[in-house]
Protein backbone atom coordinates (compact mmCIF):
# COMPACT_ATOMS: atom_id res chain seq x y z
CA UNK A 1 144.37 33.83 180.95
CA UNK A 2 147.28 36.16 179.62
CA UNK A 3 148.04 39.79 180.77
CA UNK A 4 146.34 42.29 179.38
CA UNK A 5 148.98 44.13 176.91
CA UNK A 6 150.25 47.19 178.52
CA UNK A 7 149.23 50.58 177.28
CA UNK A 8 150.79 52.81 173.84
CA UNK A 9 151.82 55.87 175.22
CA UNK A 10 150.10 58.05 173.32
CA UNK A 11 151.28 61.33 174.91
CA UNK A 12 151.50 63.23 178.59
CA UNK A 13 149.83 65.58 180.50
CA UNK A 14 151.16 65.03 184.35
CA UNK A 15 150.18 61.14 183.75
CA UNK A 16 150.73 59.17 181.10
CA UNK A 17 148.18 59.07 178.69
CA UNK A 18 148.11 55.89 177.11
CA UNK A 19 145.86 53.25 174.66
CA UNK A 20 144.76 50.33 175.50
CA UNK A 21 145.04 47.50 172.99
CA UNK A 22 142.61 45.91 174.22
CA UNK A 23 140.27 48.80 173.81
CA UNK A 24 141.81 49.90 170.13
CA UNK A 25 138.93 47.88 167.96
CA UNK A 26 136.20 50.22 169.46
CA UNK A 27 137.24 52.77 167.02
CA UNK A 28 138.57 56.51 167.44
CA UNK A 29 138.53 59.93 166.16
CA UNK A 30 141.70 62.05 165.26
CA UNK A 31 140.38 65.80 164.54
CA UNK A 32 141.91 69.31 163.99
CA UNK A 33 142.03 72.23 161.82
CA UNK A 34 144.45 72.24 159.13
CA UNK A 35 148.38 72.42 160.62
CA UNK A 36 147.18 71.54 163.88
CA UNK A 37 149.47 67.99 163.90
CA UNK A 38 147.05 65.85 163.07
CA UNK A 39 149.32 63.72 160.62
CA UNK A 40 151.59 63.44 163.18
CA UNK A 41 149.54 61.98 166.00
CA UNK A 42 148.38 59.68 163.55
CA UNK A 43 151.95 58.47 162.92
CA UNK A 44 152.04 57.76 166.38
CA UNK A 45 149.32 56.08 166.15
CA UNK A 46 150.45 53.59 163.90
CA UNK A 47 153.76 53.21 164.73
CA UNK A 48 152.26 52.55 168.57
CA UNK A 49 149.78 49.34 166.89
CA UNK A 50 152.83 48.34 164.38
CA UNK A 51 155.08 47.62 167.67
CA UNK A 52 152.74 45.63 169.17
CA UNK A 53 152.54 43.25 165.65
CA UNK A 54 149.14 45.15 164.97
CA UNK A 55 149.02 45.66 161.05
CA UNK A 56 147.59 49.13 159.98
CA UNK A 57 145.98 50.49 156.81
CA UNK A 58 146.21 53.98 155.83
CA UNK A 59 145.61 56.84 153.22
CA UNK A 60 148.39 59.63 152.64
CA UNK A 61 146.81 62.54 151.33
CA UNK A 62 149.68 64.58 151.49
CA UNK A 63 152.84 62.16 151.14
CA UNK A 64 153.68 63.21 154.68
CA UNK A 65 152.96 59.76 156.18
CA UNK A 66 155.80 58.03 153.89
CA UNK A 67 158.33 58.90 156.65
CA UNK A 68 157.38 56.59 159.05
CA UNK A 69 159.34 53.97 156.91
CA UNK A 70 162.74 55.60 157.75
CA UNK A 71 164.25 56.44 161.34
CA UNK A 72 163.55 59.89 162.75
CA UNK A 73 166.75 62.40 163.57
CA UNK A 74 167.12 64.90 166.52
CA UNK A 75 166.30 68.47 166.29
CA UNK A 76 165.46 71.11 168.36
CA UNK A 77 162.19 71.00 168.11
CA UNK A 78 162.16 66.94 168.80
CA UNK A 79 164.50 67.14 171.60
CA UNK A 80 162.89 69.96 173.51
CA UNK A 81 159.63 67.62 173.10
CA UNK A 82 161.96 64.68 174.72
CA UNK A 83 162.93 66.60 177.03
CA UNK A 84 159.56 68.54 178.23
CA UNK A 85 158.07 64.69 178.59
CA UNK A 86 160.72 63.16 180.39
CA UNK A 87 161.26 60.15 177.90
CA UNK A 88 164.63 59.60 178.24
CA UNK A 89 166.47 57.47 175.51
CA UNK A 90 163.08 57.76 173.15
CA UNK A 91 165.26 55.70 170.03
CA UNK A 92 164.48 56.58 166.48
CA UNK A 93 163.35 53.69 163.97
CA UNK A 94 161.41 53.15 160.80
CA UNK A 95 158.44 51.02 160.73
CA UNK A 96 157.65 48.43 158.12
CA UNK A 97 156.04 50.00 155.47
CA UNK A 98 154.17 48.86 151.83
CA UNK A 99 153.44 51.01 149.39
CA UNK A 100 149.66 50.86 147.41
CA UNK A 101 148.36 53.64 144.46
CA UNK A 102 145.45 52.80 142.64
CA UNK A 103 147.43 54.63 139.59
CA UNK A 104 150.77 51.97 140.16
CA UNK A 105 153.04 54.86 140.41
CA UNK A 106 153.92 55.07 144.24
CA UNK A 107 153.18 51.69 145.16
CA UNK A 108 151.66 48.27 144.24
CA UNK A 109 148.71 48.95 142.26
CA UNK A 110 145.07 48.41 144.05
CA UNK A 111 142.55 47.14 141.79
CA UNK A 112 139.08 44.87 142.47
CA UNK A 113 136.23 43.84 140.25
CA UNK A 114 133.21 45.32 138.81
CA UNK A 115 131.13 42.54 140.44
CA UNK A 116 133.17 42.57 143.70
CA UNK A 117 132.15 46.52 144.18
CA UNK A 118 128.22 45.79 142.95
CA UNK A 119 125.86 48.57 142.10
CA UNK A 120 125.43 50.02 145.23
CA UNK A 121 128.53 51.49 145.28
CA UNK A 122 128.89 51.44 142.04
CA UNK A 123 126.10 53.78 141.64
CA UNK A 124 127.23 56.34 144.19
CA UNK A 125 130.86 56.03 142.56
CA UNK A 126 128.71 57.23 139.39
CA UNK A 127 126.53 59.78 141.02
CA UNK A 128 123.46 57.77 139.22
CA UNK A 129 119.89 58.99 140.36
CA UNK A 130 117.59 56.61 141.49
CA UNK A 131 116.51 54.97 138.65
CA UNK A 132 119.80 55.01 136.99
CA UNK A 133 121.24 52.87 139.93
CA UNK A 134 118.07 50.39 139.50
CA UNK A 135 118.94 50.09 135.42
CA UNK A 136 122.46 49.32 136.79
CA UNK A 137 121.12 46.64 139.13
CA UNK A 138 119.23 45.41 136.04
CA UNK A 139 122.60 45.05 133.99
CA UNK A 140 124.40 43.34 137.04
CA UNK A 141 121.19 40.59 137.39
CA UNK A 142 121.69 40.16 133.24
CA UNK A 143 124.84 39.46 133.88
CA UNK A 144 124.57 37.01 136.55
CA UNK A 145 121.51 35.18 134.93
CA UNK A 146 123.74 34.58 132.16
CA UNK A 147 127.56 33.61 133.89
CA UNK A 148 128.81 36.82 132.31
CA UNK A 149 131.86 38.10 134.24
CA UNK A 150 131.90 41.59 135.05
CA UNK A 151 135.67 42.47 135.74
CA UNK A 152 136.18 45.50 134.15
CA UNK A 153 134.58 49.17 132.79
CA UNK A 154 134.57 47.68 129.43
CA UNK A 155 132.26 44.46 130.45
CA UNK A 156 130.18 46.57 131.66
CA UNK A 157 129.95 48.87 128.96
CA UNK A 158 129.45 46.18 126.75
CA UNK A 159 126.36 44.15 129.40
CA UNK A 160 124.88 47.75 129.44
CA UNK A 161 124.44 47.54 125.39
CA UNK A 162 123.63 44.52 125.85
CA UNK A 163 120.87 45.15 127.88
CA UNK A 164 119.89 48.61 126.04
CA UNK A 165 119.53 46.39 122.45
CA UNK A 166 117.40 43.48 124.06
CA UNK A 167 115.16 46.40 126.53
CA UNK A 168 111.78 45.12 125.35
CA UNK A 169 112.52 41.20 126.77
CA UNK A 170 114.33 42.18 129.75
CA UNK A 171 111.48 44.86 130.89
CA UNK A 172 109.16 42.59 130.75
CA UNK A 173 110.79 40.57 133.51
CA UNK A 174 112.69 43.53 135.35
CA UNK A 175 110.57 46.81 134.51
CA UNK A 176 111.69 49.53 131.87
CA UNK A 177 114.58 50.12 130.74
CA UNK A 178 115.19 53.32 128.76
CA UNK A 179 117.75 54.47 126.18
CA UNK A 180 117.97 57.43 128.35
CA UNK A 181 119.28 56.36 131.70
CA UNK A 182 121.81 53.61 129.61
CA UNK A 183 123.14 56.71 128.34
CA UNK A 184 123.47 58.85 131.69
CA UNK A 185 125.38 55.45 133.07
CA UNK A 186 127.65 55.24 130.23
CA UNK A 187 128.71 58.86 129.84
CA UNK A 188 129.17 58.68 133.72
CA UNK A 189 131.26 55.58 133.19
CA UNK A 190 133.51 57.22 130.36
CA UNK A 191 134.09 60.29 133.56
CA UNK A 192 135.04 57.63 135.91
CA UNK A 193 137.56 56.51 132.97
CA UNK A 194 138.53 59.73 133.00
CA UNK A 195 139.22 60.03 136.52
CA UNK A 196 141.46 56.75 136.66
CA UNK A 197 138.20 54.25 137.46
CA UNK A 198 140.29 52.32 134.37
CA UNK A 199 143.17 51.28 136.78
CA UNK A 200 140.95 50.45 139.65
CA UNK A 201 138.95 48.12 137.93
CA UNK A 202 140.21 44.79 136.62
CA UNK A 203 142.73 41.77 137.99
CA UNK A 204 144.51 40.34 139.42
CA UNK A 205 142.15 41.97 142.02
CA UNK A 206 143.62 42.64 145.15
CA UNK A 207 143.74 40.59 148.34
CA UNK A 208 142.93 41.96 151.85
CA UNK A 209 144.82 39.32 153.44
CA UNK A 210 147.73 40.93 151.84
CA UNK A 211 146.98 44.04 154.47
CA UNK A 212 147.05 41.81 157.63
CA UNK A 213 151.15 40.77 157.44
CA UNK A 214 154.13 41.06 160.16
CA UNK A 215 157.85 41.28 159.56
CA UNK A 216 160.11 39.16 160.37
CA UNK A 217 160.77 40.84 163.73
CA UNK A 218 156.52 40.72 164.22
CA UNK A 219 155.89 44.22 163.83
CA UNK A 220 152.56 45.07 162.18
CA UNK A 221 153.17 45.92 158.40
CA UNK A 222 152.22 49.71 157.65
CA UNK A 223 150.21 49.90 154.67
CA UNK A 224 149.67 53.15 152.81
CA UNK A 225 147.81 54.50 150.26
CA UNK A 226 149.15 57.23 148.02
CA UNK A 227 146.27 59.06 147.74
CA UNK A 228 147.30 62.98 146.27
CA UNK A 229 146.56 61.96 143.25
CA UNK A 230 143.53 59.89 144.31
CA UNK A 231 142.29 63.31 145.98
CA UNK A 232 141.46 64.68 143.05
CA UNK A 233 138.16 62.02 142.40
CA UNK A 234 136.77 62.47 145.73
CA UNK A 235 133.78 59.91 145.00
CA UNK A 236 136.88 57.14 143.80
CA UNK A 237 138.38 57.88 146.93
CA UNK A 238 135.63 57.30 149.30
CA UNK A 239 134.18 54.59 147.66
CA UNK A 240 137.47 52.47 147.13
CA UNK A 241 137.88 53.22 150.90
CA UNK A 242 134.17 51.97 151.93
CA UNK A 243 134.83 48.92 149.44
CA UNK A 244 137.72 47.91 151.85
CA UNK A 245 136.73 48.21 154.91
CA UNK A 246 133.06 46.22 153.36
CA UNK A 247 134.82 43.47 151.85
CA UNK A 248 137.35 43.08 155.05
CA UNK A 249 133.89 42.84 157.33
CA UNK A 250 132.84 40.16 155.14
CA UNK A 251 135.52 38.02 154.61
CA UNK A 252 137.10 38.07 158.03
CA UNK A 253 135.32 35.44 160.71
CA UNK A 254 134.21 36.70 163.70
CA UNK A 255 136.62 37.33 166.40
CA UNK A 256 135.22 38.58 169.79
CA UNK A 257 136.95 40.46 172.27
CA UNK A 258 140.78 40.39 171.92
CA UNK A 259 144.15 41.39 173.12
CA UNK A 260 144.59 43.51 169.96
CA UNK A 261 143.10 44.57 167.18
CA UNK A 262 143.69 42.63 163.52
CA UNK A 263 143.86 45.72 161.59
CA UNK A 264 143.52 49.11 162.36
CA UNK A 265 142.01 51.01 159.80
CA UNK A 266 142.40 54.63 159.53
CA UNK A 267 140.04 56.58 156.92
CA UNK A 268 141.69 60.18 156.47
CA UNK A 269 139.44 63.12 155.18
CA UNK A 270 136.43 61.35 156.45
CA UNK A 271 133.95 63.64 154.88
CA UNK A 272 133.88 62.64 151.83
CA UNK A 273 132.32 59.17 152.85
CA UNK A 274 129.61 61.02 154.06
CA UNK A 275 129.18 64.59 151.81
CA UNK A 276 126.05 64.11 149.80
CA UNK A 277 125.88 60.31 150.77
CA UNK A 278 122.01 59.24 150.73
CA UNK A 279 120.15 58.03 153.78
CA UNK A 280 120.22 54.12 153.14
CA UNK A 281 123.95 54.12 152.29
CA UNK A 282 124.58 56.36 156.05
CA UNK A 283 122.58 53.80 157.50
CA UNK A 284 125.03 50.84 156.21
CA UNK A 285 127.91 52.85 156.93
CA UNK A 286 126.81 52.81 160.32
CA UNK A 287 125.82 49.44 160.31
CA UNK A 288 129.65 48.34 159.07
CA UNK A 289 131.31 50.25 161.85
CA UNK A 290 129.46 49.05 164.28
CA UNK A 291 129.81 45.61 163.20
CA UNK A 292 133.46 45.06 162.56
CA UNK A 293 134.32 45.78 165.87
CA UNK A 294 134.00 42.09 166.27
CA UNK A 295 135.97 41.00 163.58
CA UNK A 296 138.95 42.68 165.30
CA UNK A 297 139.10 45.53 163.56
CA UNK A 298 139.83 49.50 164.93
CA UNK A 299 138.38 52.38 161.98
CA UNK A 300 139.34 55.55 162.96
CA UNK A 301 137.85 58.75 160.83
CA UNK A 302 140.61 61.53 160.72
CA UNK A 303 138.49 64.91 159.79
CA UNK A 304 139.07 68.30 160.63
CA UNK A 305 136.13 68.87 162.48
CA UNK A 306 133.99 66.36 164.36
CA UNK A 307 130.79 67.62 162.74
CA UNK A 308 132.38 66.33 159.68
CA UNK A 309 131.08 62.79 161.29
CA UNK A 310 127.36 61.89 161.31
CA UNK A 311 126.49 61.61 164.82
CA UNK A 312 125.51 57.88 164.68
CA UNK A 313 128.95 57.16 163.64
CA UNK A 314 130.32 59.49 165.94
CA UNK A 315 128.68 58.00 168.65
CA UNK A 316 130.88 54.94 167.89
CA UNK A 317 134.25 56.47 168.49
CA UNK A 318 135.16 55.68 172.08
CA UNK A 319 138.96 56.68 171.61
CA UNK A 320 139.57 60.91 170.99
CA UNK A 321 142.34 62.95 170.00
CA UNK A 322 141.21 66.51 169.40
CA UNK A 323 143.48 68.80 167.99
CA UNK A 324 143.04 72.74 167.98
CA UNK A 325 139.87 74.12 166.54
CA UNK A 326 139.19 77.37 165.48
CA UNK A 327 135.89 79.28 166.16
CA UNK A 328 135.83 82.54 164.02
CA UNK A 329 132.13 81.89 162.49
CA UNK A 330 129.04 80.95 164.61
CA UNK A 331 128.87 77.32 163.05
CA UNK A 332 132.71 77.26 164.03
CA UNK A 333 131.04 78.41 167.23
CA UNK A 334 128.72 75.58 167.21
CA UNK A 335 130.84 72.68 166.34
CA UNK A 336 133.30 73.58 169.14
CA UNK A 337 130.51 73.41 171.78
CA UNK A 338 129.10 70.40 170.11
CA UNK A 339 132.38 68.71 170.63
CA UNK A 340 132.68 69.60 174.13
CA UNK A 341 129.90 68.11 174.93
CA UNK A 342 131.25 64.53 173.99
CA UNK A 343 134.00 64.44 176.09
CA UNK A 344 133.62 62.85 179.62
CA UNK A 345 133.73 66.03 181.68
CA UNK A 346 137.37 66.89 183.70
CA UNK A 347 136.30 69.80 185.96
CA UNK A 348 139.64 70.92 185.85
CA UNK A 349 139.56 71.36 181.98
CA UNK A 350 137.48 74.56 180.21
CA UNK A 351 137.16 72.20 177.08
CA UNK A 352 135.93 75.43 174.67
CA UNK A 353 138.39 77.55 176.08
CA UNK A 354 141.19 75.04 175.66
CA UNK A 355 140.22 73.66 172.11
CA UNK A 356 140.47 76.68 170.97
CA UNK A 357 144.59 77.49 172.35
CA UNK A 358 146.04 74.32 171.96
CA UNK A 359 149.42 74.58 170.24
CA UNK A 360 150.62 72.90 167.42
CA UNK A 361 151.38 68.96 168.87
CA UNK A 362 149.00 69.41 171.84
CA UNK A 363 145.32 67.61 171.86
CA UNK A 364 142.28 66.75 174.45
CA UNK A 365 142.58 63.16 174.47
CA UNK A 366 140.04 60.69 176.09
CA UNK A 367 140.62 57.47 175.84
CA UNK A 368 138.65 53.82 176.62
CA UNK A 369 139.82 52.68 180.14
CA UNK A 370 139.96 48.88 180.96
CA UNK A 371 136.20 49.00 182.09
CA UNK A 372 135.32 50.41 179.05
CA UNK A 373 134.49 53.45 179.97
CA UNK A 374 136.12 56.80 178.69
CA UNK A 375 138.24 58.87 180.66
CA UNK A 376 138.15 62.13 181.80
CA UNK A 377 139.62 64.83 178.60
CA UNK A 378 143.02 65.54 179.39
CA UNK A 379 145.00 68.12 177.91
CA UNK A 380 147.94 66.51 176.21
CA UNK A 381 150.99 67.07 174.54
CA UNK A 382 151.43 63.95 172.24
CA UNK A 383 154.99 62.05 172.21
CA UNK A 384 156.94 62.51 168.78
CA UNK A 385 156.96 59.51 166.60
CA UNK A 386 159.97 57.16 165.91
CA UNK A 387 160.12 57.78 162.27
CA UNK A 388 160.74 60.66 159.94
CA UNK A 389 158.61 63.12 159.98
CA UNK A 390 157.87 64.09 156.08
CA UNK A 391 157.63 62.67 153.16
CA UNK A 392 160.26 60.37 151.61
CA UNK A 393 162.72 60.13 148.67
CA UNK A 394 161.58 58.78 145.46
CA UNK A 395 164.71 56.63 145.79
CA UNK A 396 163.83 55.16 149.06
CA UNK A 397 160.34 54.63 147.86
CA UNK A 398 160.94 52.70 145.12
CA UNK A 399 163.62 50.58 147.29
CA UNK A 400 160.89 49.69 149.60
CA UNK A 401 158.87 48.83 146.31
CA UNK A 402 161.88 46.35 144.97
CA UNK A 403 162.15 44.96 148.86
CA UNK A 404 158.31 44.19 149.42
CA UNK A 405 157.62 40.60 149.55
CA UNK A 406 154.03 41.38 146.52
CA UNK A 407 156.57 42.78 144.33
CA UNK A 408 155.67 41.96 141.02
CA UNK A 409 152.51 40.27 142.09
CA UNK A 410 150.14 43.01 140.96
CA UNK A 411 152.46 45.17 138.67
CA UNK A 412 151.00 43.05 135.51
CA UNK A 413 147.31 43.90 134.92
CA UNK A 414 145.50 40.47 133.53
CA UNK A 415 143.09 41.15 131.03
CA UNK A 416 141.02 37.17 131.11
CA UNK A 417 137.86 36.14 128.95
CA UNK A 418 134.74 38.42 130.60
CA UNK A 419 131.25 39.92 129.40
CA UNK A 420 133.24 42.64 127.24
CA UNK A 421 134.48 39.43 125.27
CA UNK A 422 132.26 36.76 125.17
CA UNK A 423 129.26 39.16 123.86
CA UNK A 424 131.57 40.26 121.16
CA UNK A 425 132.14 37.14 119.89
CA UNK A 426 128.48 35.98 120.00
CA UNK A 427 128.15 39.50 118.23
CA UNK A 428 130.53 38.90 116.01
CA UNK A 429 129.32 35.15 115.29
CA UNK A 430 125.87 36.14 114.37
CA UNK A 431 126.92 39.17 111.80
CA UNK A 432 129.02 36.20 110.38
CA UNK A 433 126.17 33.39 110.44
CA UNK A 434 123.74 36.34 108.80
CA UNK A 435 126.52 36.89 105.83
CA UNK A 436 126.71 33.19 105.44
CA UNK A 437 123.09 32.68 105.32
CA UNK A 438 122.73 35.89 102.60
CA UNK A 439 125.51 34.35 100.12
CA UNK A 440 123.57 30.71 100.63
CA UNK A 441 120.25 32.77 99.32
CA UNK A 442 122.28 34.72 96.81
CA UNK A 443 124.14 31.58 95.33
CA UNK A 444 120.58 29.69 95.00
CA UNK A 445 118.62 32.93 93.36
CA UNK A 446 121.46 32.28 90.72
CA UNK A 447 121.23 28.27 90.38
CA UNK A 448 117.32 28.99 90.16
CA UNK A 449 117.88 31.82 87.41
CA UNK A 450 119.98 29.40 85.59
CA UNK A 451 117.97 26.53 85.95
CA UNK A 452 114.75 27.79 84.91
CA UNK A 453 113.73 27.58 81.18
CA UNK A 454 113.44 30.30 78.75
CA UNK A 455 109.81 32.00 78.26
CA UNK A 456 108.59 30.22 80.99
CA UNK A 457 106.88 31.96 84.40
CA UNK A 458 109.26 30.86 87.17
CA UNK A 459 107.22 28.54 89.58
CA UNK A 460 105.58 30.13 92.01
CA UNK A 461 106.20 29.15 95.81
CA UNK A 462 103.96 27.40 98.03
CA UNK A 463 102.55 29.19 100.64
CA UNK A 464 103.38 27.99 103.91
CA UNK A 465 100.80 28.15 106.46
CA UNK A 466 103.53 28.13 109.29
CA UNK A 467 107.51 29.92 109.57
CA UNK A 468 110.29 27.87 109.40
CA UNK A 469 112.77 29.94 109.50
CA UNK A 470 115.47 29.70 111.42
CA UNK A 471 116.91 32.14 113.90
CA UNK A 472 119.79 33.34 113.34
CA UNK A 473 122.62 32.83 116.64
CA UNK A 474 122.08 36.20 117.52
CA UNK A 475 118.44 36.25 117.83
CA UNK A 476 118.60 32.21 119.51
CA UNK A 477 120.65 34.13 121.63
CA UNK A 478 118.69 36.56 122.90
CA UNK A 479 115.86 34.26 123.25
CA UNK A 480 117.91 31.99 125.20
CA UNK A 481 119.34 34.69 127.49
CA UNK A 482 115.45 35.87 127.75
CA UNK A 483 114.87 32.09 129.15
CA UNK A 484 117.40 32.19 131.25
CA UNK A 485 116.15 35.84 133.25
CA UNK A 486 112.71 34.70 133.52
CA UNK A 487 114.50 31.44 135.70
CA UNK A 488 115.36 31.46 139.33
CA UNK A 489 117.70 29.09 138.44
CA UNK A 490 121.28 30.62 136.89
CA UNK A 491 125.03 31.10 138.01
CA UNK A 492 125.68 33.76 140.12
CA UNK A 493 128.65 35.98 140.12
CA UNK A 494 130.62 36.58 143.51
CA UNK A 495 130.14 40.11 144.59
CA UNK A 496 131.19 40.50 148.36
CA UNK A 497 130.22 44.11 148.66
CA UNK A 498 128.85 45.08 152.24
CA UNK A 499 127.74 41.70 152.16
CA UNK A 500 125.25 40.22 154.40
CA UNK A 501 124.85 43.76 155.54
CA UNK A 502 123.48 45.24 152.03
CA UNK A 503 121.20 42.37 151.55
CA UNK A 504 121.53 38.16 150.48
CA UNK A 505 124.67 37.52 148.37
CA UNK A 506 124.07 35.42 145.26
């Protein structure tokens, strides 16, 4: 059996305080009030798991976290920090670094499918009441009955028609559907447009595999999100963020207990995964976390208070790094004795004194120890990173951009043959086959007019004790498609959303 990986310094406080990779996938917590250094620690963070060829995934709210792609420089600040620590020649370096913006403007764009996100999400991204979000599952199940592929906002705008035009067939199979709530999802769905849901969804979607890459040199690739713009469409945010770490739960095989993490995953501004988030969608948040511990991978929430965190998920954070907090208000008050409280007590440490006077760069950290167990709270002054602290160049951005081994793999948005187009051509086929059919009558009312002899009664038909006529495509069509949802039997469209966890996948 190999040696246990020796520990990332983190920071010091008369001993080394350091992470265990083995103990990284049982998530962590990086908190603090705003200006506190929490951006900072988690650069440290990551450049600590990149060294050790431990791939990272992270948001940049702020632009601040572009640095870590360039080498650091001296100053007075950083070298009194050396100095205070005792680290000696601490070496400046950039870690490797790829770029990702949903918009395509900072980095490779991000984009996934209307099916791969499913209604769940879907539904929250939409702020859809109850039985909005059960129409939308409706639409979805159309879809699937009948192999239509949902890739983008317009396929579903068009299924959604689709399914408001044929309501009376499909209720009878799924329940009602009313004009009403298609039109609360649609103007919802023309907001998310607004809000940049257009670039998100569509192809080529992207690949999570694309996250878990080394260098050359086996470092862990850093890979960040530009997210100020992102910011602005907090329910975009969260949910694209949820999406990932779902779909990397599902498609990655189980994994066990290992030297070091897969993928650490770091979800900055935490609360808005949870803010207004209903009761079964905390419970599979919880159930997610908890899970992909086994699959090798680390989440850590980065908030600016813990009682941002639902204490369920909270209670699955075994690594800490609490940055100053500020009690002015009696819920301030609160939250800073409800955070004492889940550190493992050091009775040499006044935790809700302390929390409350730690300088800029300092934090209580507790960390897992080898036994799994936490350790006492220390009070700790973390290390300074390698890299740059700050936010990059536009130049040296887009030179990482023209370096990065998916350039050009994502830049060109594919728009292939989906629900939006197929139903328009069926629509379009029928309005044809109808004006075909009315010039066939028209030209034969004129033959007959012509045919029939002067003075005389034209004949009169005979009455036809059955129909006979036949249905236009549109309406075969709809019959057909009405077939087809009354079966159990009909394609279903890949959607790995939450997977297992959320329920069967089709």
């Amino acid at each position: 059996m190999s040696e246990p990986l020796p520990g990332l310094l983190i920071g010091k406080s008369g001993i080394d305080v350091q992470l265990l990779p083995a103990m990284a996938n049982r998530h962590g917590l990086v908190a603090g009030a705003t200006g506190t250094g929490k951006t900072v620690s988690l650069q440290v963070l990551a450049e600590s798991f990149s060294s050790i060829g431990v791939p990272v995934f992270a948001a940049d709210i702020k632009g601040d976290l572009s640095g870590i792609s360039q080498a650091g420089a001296t100053n007075a600040k950083i070298d009194e920090r050396i100095a205070k620590l005792e680290l000696g020649d601490w070496g400046f370096y950039g870690s490797p670094v790829t770029f990702w913006d949903v918009f395509g403007e900072q980095g490779h764009p991000v984009r996934t499918t209307v099916s791969e996100v499913g209604p769940l999400l879907l539904g929250r991204m939409l702020n859809l009441n109850d039985i909005q979000e059960a129409v939308l599952t409706i639409a979805f199940r159309v879809a699937d009955e009948n192999g239509l592929l949902l890739l983008d906002i317009k396929d579903l705008r068009s299924m959604l028609k689709f399914v408001a035009d044929n309501a009376r067939e499909i209720g009878t199979t799924y329940g009602n559907v009313s004009p009403a709530s298609i039109g609360a999802i649609q103007r919802a769905l023309l907001a998310l447009e607004e809000q940049g849901g257009d670039h998100f969804f569509g192809e080529p979607a992207l690949d999570l595999f694309d996250f878990i890459q080394t260098d050359s040199n086996g470092k862990g690739m850093v890979n960040i999100l530009a997210a100020d713009r992102l910011m602005t469409s907090p329910r975009l945010y969260s949910t694209m963020l949820l999406w990932l770490l779902s779909e990397l739960f599902e498609r990655l095989p189980e994994a066990g207990d290992l030297p070091k993490p897969k993928l650490v995953f770091f979800f900055d501004e935490a609360h808005m995964l949870f803010d207004d988030a209903p009761d079964a969608l905390l419970t599979k948040i919880e159930q997610v976390v908890r899970l992909i511990r086994s699959k090798g991978v680390g989440v850590y929430f980065v908030t600016q208070n813990p009682i941002d965190i639902p204490d369920t998920v909270l209670g699955q954070c075994g690594n800490k790094v609490q940055h100053a907090l500020r009690a002015y208000t009696p819920r301030e008050a609160k939250a800073v004795k409800a955070m004492a409280e889940t550190f493992r007590v050091n009775p040499d440490l006044d935790v809700e004194t302390v929390v409350t006077e730690l300088k800029v760069g300092e934090a209580l950290v507790s960390l897992l120890q080898a036994d799994g167990s936490p350790m006492p709270v220390e009070r700790t002054m973390i290390v300074p990173p390698h890299g740059r602290i700050g936010a990059i160049a536009p130049a040296e951005r887009q030179a990482i951009l023209a370096s990065s081994l998916i350039a050009g793999h994502y830049e060109a948005a594919v728009d292939r043959e989906s629900a939006h187009e197929v139903l328009k051509a069926r629509g379009e086929a029928a309005i044809a086959a109808e004006e075909q059919a009315a010039a066939v009558a028209e030209a034969r009312e004129l033959e007959l007019k012509v045919e029939r002899p002067s003075g005389r009664a034209p004949a009169q038909p005979k009455a036809r004790t059955t129909s006979s006529r036949k249905d236009t495509p549109l309406e075969a069509f709809t019959k057909s498609a009405t077939r087809a949802i009354g079966s159990q039997v009909g394609r279903q469209i890949a959607r790995g959303i939450l997977g297992t966890i959320l329920g069967s996948k089709k």
